[in-house]
Structures are given as C-alpha cells and as structure tokens.
Protein backbone atom coordinates (compact mmCIF):
# COMPACT_ATOMS: atom_id res chain seq x y z
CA UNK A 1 0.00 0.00 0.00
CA UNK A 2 1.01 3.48 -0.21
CA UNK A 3 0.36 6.15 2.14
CA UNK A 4 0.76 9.64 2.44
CA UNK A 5 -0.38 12.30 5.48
CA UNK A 6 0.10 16.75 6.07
CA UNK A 7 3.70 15.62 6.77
CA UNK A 8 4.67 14.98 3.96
CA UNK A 9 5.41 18.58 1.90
CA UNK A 10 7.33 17.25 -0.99
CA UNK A 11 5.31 14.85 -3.73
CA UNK A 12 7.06 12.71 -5.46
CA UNK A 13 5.32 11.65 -8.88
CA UNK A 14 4.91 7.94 -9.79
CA UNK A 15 1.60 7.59 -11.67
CA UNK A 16 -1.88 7.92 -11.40
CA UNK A 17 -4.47 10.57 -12.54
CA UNK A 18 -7.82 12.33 -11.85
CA UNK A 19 -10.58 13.80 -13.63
CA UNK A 20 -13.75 15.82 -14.09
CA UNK A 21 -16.93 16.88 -16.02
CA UNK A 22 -18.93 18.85 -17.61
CA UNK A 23 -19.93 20.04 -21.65
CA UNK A 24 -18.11 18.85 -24.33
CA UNK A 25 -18.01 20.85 -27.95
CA UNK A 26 -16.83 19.83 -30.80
CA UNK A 27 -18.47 17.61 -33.85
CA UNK A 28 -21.42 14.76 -33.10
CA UNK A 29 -18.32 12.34 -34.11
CA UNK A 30 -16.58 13.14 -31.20
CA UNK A 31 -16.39 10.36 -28.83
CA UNK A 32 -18.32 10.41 -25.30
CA UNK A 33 -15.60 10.83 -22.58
CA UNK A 34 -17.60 10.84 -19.52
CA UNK A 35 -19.10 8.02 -17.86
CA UNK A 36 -16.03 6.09 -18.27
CA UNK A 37 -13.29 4.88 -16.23
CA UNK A 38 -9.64 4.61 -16.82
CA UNK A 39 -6.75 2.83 -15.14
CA UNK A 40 -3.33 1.63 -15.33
CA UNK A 41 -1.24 -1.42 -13.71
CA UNK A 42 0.68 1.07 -11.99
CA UNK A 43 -1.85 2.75 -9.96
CA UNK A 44 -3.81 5.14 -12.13
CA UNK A 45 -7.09 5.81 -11.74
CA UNK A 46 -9.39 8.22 -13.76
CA UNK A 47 -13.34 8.29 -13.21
CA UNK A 48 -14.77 10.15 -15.90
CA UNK A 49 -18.40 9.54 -14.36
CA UNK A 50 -19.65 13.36 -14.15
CA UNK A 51 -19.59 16.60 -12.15
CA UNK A 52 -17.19 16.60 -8.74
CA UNK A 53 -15.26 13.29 -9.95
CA UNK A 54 -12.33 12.50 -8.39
CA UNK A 55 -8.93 10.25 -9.79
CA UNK A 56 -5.21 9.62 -8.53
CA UNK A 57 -2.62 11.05 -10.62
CA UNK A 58 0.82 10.47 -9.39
CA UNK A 59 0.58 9.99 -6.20
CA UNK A 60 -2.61 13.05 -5.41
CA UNK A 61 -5.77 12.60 -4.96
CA UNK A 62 -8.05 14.97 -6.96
CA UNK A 63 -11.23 15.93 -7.56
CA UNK A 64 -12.33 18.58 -10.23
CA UNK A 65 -15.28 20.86 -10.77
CA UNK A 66 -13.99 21.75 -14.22
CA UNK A 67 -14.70 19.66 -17.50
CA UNK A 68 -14.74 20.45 -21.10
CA UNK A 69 -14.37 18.51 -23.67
CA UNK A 70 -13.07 19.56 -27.39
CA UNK A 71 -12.79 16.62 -29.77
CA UNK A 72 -10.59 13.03 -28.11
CA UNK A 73 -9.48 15.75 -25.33
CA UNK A 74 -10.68 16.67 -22.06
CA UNK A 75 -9.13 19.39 -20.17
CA UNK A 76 -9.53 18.95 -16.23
CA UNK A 77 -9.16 22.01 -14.58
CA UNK A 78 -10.43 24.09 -11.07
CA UNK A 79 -8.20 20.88 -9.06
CA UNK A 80 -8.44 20.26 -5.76
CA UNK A 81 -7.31 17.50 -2.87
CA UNK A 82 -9.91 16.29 -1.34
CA UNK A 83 -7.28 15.13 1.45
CA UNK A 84 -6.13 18.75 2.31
CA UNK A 85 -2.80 17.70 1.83
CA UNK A 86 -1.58 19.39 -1.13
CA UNK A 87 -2.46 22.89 -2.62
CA UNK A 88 -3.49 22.07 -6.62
CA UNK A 89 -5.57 24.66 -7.02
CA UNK A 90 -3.62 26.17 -9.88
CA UNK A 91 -2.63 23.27 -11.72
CA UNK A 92 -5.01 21.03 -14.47
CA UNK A 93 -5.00 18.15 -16.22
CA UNK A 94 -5.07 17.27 -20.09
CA UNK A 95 -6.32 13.79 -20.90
CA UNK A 96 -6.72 12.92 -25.21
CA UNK A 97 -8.26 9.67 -25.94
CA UNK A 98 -6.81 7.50 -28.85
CA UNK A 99 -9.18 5.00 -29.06
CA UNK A 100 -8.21 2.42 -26.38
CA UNK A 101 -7.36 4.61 -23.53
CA UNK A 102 -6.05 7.75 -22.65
CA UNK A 103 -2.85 9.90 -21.95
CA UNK A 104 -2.73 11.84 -19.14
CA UNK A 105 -0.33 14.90 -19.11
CA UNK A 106 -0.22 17.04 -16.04
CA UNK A 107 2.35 17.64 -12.69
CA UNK A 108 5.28 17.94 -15.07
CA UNK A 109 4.85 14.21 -16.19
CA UNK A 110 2.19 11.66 -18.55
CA UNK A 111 0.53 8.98 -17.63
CA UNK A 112 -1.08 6.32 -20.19
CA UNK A 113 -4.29 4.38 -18.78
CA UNK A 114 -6.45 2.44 -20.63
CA UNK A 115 -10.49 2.42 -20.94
CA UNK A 116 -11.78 -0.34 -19.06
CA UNK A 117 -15.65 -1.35 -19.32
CA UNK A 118 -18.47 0.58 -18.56
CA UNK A 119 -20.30 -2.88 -16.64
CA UNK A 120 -17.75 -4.03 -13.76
CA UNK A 121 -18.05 -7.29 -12.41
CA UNK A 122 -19.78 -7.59 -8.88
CA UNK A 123 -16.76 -8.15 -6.28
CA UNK A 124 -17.02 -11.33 -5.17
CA UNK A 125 -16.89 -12.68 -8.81
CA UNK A 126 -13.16 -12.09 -8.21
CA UNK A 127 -13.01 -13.34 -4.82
CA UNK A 128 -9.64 -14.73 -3.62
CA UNK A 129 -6.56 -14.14 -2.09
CA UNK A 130 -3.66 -11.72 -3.62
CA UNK A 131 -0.37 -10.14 -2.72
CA UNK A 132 0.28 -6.92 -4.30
CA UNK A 133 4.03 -5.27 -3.29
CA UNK A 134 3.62 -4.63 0.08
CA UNK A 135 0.36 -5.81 1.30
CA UNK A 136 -1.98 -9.22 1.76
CA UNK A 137 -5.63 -8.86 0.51
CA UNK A 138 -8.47 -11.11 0.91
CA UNK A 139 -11.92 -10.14 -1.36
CA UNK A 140 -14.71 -12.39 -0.20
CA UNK A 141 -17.64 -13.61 -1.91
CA UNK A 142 -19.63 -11.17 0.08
CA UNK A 143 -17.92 -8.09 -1.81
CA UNK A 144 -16.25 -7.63 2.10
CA UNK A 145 -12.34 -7.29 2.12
CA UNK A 146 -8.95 -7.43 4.25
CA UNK A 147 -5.98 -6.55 3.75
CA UNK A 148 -2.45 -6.21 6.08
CA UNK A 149 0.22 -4.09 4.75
CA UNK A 150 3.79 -5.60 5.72
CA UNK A 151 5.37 -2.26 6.03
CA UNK A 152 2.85 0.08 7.88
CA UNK A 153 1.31 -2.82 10.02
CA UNK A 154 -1.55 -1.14 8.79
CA UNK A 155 -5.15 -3.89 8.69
CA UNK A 156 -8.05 -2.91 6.48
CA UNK A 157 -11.40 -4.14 6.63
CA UNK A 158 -13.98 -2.90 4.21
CA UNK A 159 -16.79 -3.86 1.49
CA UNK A 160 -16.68 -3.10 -2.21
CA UNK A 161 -20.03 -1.81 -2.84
CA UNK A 162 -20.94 -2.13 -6.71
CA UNK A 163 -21.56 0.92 -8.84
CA UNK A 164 -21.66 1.30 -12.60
CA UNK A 165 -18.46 2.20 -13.51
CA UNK A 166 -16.43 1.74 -10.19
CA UNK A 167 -17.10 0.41 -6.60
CA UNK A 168 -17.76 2.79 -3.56
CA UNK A 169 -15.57 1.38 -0.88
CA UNK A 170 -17.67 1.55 2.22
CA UNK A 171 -17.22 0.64 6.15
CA UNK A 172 -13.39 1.16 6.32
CA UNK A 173 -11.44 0.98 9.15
CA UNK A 174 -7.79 0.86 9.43
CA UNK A 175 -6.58 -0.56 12.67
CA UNK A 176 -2.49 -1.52 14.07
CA UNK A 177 -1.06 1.05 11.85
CA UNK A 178 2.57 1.73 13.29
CA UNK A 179 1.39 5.58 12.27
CA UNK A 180 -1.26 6.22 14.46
CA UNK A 181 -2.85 8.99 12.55
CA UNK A 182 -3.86 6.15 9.73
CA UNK A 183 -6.03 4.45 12.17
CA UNK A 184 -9.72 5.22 12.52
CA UNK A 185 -12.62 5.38 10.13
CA UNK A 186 -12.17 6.16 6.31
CA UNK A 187 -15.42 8.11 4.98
CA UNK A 188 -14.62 7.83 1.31
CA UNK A 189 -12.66 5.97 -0.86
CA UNK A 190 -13.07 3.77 -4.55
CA UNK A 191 -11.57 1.02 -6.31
CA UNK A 192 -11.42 0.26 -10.20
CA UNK A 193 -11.42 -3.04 -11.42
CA UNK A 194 -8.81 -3.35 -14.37
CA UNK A 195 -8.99 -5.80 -17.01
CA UNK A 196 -6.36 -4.77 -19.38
CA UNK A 197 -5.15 -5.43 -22.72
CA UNK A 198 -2.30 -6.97 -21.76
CA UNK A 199 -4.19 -10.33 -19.93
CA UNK A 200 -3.33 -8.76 -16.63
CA UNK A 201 -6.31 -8.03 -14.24
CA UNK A 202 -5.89 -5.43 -11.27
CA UNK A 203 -7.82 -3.82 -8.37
CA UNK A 204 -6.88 -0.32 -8.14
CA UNK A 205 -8.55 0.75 -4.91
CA UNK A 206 -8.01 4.55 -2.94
CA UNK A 207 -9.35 5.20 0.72
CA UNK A 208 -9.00 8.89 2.54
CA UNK A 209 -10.21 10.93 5.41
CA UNK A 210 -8.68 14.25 6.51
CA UNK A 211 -4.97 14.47 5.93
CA UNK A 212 -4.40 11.15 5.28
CA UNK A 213 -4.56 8.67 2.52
CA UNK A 214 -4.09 4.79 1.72
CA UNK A 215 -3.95 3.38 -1.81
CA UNK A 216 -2.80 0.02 -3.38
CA UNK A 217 -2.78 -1.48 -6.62
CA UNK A 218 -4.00 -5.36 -6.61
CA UNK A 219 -2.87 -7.73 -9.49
CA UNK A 220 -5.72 -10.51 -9.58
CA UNK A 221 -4.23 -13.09 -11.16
C-alpha cells in the first residue's frame, strides 16, 4: 500500500491521474468521454463519471469541478485534494483519448491508462486471495475485504459496494497502523477493477479521510 499524510510537503510523482466533467463541444463524431473509467497497472485511476469526480494522478488525490471537452481531449481544470494535503488549485490536467485509452499529461509528467468497461463485475466474482508489493488482501464472496500491509502494520477491513463504472468502498477501518494517525474510520474511498489489454487483471482501490490517505494497486491473477 502506499500512504501519504500533512507531513509529507514534498510529492514525489509515480503515476496515477484524476478527472472531471462537464460540456463537451466539438463535432457529433466526437467520442463520449464521460461516464467512463480509466486505469493503469501502476496505480492510475481516472473516473470520468460526471460533475465533482475525483482520480489519482501520481501519487494526489483529486477531484475537479472543471470539464470540457473539445474533440478526443478533455481538459480537467479548477483541481483540488480532497485530502487537504496538497495545494493544486492552480494546476489542471489534459487527458486525449486514442481510441483504447487515454494519456494523461499534467504535474510535469504523462501517464497512459487504458479504458476499461463501462459494466464491472460484482466483487465477489473475483473473490480470492492476492499479494500486491507490500500488502496481503483477501476479497470475499460477500464483496467484504482485508488486507495487512507488511510495512505500515496497517489492517483494512472494508466492502466493495458495486456501482456502474467503479465500486464505492464503504465501512473502512484501518486498525495496528505503526502511524497512528492512519487508524480510525475512512469516509470515502473507490476502487477500479482493471482488465487490461495486456491479460493482466488489477484492483486499483483509494481510501482517505482528513490528511491522510491509503492506496494500493492489486494484481488478480
């Protein structure tokens, strides 16, 4: 898992992204941007599902109240972290679609994620047990979920609660973190279910409450 609280003032950027809504202009041949969701194997999320969305690009959460569309492009602007923990307000995000995902450019780097379904299957069709680099998750049939990161200590419990595009991760509590200020309650959070074109399937999965945040990347087979 990765983590991330107030204390931390530098961000370093990895991968990841975040998105928006609102109009699009352009020709009736321009393809339909929102309502999708887009994700990479190395943690990138983008949930182009409407007004106040929210993503992970390179290591920030974000949510945007800024949208527009103009042809394959969207340009994600009026940023903000819905952690408190960094100050994006005058940065944005460009994302152009090429016909099997989309590139990302914004924070000084690009990230590449591809489109994944509309439909996602209900959790507990991918029930199991799976390692990703640092932590141990179990999903159970039930959508409900665990997982023990080996380097914070930190133990998860949680339920994947199915919506069209992404799940709402609900009930969250993070308990035995060697970081005290990651245990407690986590209010919001989502996960992406990746089936990519490469035959690799992933869980991309984000939690927060105030100045703190916990995200993983889970390959599923």
């Amino acid at each position: 898992m990765n983590v991330k609280n107030t204390t931390i003032l530098a961000i370093s950027f990895i991968t990841a992204t975040l998105v928006g809504c609102g109009g699009s202009s352009g020709s009736s041949d321009d393809p339909i941007l929102i309502g999708t969701t887009y994700f990479s194997n190395e943690g990138g999320i983008l949930l182009a599902k409407g007004k106040n969305t929210e993503a992970l690009f390179n290591n920030v959460l974000i949510q945007s109240s800024s949208t527009s569309q103009a042809g394959n492009t969207l340009k994600i602007t009026q940023l903000t972290d819905p952690t408190g923990i960094s100050d994006i307000s005058n940065d944005e995000l460009t994302a152009t679609y090429d016909g099997s995902g989309i590139q990302v450019t914004g924070f000084n780097t690009t990230t590449y994620l591809y489109q994944l379904p509309k439909n996602n299957l209900q959790a507990g069709d991918f029930a199991g047990s799976y390692n990703s680099d640092t932590a141990n998750w179990v999903i159970n049939s039930d959508n409900t979920f665990t997982a023990t990161d080996n380097t914070t200590g930190c133990l998860l419990t949680g339920e994947l609660v199915y919506a069209p595009i992404h799940y709402i991760v609900g009930n969250t509590v993070a308990t035995s973190c060697s970081d005290s200020r990651f245990n407690g309650n986590y209010p919001d959070g989502y996960a992406v279910y990746g089936d990519l074109p490469n035959g690799k399937d992933w869980l991309g999965i984000v939690i927060w409450k105030n100045g703190v945040a916990i995200w993983d990347h889970v390959p599923l087979n």
